[in-house]
C-alpha atoms as a PDB file:
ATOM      1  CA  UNK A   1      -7.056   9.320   4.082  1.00  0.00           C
ATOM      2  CA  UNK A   2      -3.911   7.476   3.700  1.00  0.00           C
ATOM      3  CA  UNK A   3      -3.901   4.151   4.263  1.00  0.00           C
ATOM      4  CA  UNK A   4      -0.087   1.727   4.316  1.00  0.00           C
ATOM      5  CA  UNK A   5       0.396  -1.751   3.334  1.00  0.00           C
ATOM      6  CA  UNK A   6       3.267  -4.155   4.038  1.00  0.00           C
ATOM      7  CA  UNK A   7       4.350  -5.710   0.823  1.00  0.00           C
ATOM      8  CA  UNK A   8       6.590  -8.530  -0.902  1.00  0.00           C
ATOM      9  CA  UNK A   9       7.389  -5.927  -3.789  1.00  0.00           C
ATOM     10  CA  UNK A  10      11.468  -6.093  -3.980  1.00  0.00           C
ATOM     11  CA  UNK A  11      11.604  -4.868  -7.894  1.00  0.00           C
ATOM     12  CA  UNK A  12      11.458  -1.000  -8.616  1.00  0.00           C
ATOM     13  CA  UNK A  13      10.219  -1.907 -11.895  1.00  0.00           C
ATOM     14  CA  UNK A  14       7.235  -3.870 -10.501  1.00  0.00           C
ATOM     15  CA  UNK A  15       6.927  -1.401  -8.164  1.00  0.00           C
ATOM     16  CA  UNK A  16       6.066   1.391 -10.659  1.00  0.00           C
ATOM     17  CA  UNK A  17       4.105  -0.813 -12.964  1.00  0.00           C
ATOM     18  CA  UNK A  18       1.971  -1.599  -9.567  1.00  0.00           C
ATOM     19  CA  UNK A  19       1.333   1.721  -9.000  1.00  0.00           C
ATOM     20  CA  UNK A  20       0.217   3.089 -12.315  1.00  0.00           C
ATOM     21  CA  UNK A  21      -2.543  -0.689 -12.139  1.00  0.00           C
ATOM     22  CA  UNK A  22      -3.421   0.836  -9.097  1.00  0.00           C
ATOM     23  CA  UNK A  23      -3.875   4.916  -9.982  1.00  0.00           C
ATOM     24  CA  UNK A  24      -5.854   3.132 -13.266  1.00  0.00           C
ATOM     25  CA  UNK A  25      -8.368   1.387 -11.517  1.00  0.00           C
ATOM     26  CA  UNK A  26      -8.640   4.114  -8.492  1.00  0.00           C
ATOM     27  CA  UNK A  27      -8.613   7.085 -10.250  1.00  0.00           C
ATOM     28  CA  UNK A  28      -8.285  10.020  -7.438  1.00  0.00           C
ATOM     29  CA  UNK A  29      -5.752   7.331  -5.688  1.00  0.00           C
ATOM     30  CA  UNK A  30      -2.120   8.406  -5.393  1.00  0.00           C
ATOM     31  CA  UNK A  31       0.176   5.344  -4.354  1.00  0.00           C
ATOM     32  CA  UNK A  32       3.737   4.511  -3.642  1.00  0.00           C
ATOM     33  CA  UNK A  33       6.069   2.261  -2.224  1.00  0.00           C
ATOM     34  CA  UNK A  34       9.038   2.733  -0.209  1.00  0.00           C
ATOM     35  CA  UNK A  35      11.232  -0.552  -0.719  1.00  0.00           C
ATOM     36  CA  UNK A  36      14.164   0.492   1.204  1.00  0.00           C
ATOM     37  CA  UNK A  37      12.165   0.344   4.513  1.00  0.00           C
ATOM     38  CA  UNK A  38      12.108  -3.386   5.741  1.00  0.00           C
ATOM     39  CA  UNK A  39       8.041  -3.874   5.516  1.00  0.00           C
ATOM     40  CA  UNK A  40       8.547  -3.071   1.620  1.00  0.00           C
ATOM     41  CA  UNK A  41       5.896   0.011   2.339  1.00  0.00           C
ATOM     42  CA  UNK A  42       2.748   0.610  -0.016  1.00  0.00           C
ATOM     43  CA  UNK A  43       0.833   3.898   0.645  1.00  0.00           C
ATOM     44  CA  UNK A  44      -2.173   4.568  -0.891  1.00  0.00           C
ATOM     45  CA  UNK A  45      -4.077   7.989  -0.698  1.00  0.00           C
ATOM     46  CA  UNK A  46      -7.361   8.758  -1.170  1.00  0.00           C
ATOM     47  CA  UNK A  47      -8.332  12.602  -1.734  1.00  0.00           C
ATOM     48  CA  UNK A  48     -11.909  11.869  -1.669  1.00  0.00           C
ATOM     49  CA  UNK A  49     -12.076   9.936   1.308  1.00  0.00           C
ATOM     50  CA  UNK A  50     -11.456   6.239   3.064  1.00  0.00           C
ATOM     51  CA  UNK A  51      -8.932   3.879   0.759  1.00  0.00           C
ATOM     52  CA  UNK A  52     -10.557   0.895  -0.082  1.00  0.00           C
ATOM     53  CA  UNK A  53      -8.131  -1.517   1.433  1.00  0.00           C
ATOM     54  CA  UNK A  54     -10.357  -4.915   0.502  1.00  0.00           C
ATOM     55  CA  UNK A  55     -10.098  -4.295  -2.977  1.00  0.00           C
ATOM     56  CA  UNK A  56      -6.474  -3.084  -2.981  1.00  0.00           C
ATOM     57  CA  UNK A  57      -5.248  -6.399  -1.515  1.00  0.00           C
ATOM     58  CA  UNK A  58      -7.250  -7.844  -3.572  1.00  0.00           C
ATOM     59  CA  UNK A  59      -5.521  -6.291  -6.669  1.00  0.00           C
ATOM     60  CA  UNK A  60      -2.185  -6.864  -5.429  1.00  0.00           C
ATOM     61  CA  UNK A  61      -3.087 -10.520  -4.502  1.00  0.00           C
ATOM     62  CA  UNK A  62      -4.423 -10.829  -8.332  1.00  0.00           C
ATOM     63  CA  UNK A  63      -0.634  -9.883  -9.310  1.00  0.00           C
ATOM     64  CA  UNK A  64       1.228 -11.989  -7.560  1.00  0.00           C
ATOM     65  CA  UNK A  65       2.315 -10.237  -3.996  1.00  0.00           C
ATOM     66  CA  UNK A  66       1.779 -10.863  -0.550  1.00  0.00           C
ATOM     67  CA  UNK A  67       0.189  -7.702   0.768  1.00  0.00           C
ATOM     68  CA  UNK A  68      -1.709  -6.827   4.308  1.00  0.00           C
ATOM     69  CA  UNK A  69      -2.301  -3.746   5.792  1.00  0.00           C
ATOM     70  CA  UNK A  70       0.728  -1.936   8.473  1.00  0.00           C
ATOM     71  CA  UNK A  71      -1.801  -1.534  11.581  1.00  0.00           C
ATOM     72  CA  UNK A  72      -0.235   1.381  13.565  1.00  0.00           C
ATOM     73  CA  UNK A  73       1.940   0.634  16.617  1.00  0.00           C
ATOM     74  CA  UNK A  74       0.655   2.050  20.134  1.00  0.00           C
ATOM     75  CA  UNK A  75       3.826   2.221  22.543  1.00  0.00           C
ATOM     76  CA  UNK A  76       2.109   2.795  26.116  1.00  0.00           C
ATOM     77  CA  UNK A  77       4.994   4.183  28.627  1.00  0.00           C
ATOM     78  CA  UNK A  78       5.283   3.766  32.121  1.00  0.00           C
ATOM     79  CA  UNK A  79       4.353   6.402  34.464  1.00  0.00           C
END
């Protein structure tokens, strides 16, 4: 499962020091960010199943960033 995160991460540097806190403490975890899209993007996969999301934002809190997670947007069209 992959699950993404809108972020307040603007530093590359913090960036990959964030992710390599992240694949420590959730080891089968890959994670990235894409800080060239506007939401500053976190995605976090899980190969063994769901990503736990509480504890993520909860580990990104602990460092300092704003983080919450990028709910999918439905567009319903007319008929």
């Amino acid at each position: 499962m992959v699950e993404v995160f809108k972020t307040n991460v603007n530093d590359y540097r913090h960036a990959k020091r964030l992710v390599v806190i992240i694949c420590e403490s959730f080891p089968g975890y890959v994670a990235n960010f894409d800080l060239e899209d506007c939401d500053r993007i976190l995605r976090v996969k899980c190969h063994d199943g769901i990503v736990a999301s509480g504890l993520i934002i909860e580990l990104m809190r602990r460092e300092g960033y704003f983080v919450e997670i990028l709910c999918d947007e439905v567009i319903v069209g007319s008929s």
